[in-house]
C-alpha atoms as a PDB file:
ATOM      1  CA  UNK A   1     191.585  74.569 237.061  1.00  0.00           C
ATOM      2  CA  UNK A   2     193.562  71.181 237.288  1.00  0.00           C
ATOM      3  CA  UNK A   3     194.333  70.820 233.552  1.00  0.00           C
ATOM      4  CA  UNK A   4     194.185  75.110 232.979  1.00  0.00           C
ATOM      5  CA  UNK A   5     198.219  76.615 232.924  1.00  0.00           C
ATOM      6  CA  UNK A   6     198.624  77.774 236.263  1.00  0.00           C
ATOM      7  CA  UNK A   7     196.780  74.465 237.887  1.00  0.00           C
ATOM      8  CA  UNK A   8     199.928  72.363 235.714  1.00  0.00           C
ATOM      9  CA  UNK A   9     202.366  74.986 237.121  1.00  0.00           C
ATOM     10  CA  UNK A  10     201.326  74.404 240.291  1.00  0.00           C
ATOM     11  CA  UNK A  11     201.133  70.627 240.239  1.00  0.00           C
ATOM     12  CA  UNK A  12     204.602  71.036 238.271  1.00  0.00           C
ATOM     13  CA  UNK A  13     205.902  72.989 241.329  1.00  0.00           C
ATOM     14  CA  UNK A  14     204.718  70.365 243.654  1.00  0.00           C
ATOM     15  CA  UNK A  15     206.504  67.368 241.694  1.00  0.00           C
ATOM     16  CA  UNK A  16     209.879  69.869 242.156  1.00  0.00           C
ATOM     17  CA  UNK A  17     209.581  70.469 245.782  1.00  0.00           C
ATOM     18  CA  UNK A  18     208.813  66.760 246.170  1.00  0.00           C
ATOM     19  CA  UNK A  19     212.046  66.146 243.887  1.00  0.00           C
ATOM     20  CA  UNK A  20     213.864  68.591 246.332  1.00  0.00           C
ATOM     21  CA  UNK A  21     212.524  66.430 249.617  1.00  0.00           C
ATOM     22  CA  UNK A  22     213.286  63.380 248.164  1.00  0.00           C
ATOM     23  CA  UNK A  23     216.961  64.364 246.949  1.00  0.00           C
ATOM     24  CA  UNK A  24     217.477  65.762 250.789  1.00  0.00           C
ATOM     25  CA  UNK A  25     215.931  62.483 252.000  1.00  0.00           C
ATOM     26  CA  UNK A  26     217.736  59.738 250.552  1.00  0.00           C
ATOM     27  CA  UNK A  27     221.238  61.364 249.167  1.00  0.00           C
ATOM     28  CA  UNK A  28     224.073  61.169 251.318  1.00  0.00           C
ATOM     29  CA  UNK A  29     226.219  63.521 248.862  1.00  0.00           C
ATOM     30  CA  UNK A  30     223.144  66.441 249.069  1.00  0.00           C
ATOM     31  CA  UNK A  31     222.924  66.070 252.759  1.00  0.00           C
ATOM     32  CA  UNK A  32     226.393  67.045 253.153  1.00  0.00           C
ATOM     33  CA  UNK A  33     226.364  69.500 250.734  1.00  0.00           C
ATOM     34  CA  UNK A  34     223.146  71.133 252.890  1.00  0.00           C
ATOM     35  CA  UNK A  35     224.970  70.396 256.347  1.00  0.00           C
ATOM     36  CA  UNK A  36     227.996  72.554 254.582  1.00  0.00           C
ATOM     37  CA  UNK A  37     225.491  75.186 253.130  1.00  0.00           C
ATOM     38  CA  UNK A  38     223.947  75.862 256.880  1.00  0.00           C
ATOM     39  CA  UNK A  39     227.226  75.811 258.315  1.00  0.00           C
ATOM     40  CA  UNK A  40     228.321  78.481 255.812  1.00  0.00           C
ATOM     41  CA  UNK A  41     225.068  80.271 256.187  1.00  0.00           C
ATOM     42  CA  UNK A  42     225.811  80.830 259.776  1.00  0.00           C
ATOM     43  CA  UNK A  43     229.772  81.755 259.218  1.00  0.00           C
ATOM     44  CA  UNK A  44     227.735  84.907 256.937  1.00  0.00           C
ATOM     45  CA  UNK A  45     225.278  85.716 259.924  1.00  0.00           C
ATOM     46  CA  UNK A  46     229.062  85.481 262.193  1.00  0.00           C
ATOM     47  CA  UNK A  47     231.051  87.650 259.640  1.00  0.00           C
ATOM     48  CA  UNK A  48     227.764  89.959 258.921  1.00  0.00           C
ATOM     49  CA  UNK A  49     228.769  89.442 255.283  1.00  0.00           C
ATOM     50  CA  UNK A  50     227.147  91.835 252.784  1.00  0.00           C
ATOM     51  CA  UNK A  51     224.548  91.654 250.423  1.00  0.00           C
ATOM     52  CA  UNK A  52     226.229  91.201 246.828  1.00  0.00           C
ATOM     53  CA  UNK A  53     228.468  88.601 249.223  1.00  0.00           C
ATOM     54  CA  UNK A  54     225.183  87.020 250.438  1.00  0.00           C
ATOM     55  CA  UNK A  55     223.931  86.978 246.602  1.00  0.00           C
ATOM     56  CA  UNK A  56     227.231  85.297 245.558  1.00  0.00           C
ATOM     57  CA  UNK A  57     227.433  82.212 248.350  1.00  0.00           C
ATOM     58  CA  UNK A  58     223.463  81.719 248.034  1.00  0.00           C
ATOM     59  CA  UNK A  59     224.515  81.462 243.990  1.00  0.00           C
ATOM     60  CA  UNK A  60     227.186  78.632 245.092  1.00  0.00           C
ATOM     61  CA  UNK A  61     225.557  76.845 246.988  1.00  0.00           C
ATOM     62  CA  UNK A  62     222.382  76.517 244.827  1.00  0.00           C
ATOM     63  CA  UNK A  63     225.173  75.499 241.804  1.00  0.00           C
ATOM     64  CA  UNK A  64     226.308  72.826 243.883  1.00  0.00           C
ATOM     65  CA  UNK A  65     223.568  71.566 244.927  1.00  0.00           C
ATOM     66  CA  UNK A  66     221.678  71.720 241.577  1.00  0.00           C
ATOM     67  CA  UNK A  67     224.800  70.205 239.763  1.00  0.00           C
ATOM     68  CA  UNK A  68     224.645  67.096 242.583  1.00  0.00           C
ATOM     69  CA  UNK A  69     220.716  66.804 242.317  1.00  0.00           C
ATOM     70  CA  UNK A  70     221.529  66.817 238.464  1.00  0.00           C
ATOM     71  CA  UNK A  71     224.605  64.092 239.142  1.00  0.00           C
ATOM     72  CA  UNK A  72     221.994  61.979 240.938  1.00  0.00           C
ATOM     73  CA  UNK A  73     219.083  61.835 238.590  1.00  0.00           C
ATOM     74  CA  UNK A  74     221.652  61.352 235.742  1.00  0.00           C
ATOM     75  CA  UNK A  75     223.539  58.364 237.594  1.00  0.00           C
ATOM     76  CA  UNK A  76     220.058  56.866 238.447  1.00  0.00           C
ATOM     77  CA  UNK A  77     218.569  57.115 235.136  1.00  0.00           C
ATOM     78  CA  UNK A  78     222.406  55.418 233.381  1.00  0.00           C
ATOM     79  CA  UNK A  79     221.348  52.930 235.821  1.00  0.00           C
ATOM     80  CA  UNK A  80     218.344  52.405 234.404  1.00  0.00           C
ATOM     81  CA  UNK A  81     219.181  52.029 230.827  1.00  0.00           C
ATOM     82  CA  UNK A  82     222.060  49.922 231.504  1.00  0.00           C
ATOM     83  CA  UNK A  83     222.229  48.404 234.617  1.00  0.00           C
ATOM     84  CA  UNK A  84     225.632  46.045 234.323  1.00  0.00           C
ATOM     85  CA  UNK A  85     228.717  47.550 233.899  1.00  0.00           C
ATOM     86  CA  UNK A  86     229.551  49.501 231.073  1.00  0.00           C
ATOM     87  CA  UNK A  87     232.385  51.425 229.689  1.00  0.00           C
ATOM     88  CA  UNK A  88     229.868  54.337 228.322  1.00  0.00           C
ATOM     89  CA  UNK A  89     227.848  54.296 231.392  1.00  0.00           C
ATOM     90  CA  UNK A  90     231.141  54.279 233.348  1.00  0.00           C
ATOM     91  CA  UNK A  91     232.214  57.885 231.597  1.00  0.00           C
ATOM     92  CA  UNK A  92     228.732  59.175 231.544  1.00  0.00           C
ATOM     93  CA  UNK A  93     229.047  58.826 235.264  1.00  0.00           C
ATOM     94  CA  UNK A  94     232.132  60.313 235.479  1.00  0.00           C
ATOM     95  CA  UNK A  95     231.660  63.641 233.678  1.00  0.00           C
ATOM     96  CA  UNK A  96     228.504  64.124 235.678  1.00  0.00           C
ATOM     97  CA  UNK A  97     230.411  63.753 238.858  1.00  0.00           C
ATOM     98  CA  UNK A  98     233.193  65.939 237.122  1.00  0.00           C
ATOM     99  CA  UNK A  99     230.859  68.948 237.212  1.00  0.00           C
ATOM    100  CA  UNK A 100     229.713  68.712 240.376  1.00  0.00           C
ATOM    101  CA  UNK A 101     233.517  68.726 241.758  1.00  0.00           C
ATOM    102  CA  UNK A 102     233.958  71.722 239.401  1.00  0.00           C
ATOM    103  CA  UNK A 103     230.408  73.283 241.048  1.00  0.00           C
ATOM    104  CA  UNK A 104     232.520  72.660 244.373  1.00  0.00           C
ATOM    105  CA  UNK A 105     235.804  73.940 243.333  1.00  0.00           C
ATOM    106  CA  UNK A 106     233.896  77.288 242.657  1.00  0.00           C
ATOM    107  CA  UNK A 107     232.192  77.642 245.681  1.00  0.00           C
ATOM    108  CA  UNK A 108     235.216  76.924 247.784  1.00  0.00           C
ATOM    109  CA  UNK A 109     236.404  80.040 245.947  1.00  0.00           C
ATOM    110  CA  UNK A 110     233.752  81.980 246.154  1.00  0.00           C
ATOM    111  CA  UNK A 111     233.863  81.233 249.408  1.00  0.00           C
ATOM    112  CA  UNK A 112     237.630  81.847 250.064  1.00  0.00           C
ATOM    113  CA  UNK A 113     236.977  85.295 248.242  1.00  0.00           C
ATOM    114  CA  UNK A 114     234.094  86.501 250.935  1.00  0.00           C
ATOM    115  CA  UNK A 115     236.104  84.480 253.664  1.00  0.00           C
ATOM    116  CA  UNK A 116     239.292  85.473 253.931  1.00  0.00           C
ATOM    117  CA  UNK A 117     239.198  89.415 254.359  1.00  0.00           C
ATOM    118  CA  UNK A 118     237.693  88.435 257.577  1.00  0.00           C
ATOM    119  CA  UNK A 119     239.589  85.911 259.038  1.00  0.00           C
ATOM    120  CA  UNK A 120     242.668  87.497 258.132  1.00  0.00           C
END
């Protein structure tokens, strides 16, 4: 069973949710984005939001927080290869952290769009 396909997806599925633990763990940028996902999370339960709403902010957050687990292992594996300085490295970097802000900017408007009706 260890080496048969489900025992590898299983062990694979492990490795993610140890990925997952370890991102939660030791990232300051995904343990805000969680704090912000419960916090939203709780503003649904508040609003009683509905379903397809509930489908679209579960959506967001998992693109932001995807896109920053993505960011991280990116920035820790430019690291890696080139540890000093680097121009290259530098703008790697910097369009991995430009998707995450645009993963954000996204969920803030997804966010405005379930929001808003009932605050206001």
């Amino acid at each position: 069973m260890k080496n048969s396909f489900l025992g590898k997806r299983i062990r694979g599925g492990g490795y993610a949710i140890k990925g997952a633990w370890l991102l939660l763990k030791h990232e300051p940028s995904i343990q805000v984005q969680f704090v912000i996902s419960i916090l939203v999370c709780i503003a649904g339960w508040y609003f009683e939001i509905t379903r397809t709403e509930w489908m679209f902010q579960f959506f967001a957050i998992g693109l932001v927080m995807a896109s920053e687990g993505l960011n991280t292992a990116m920035e820790a594996m430019a690291d890696f290869v080139h540890s000093d300085f680097h121009s290259k490295i530098g703008h790697i970097k910097d369009v991995a952290a430009g998707a995450v802000f645009i993963a954000a900017l996204i969920a803030v408007i997804i966010a405005c769009f379930i929001y808003f009706p009932y605050i206001f």
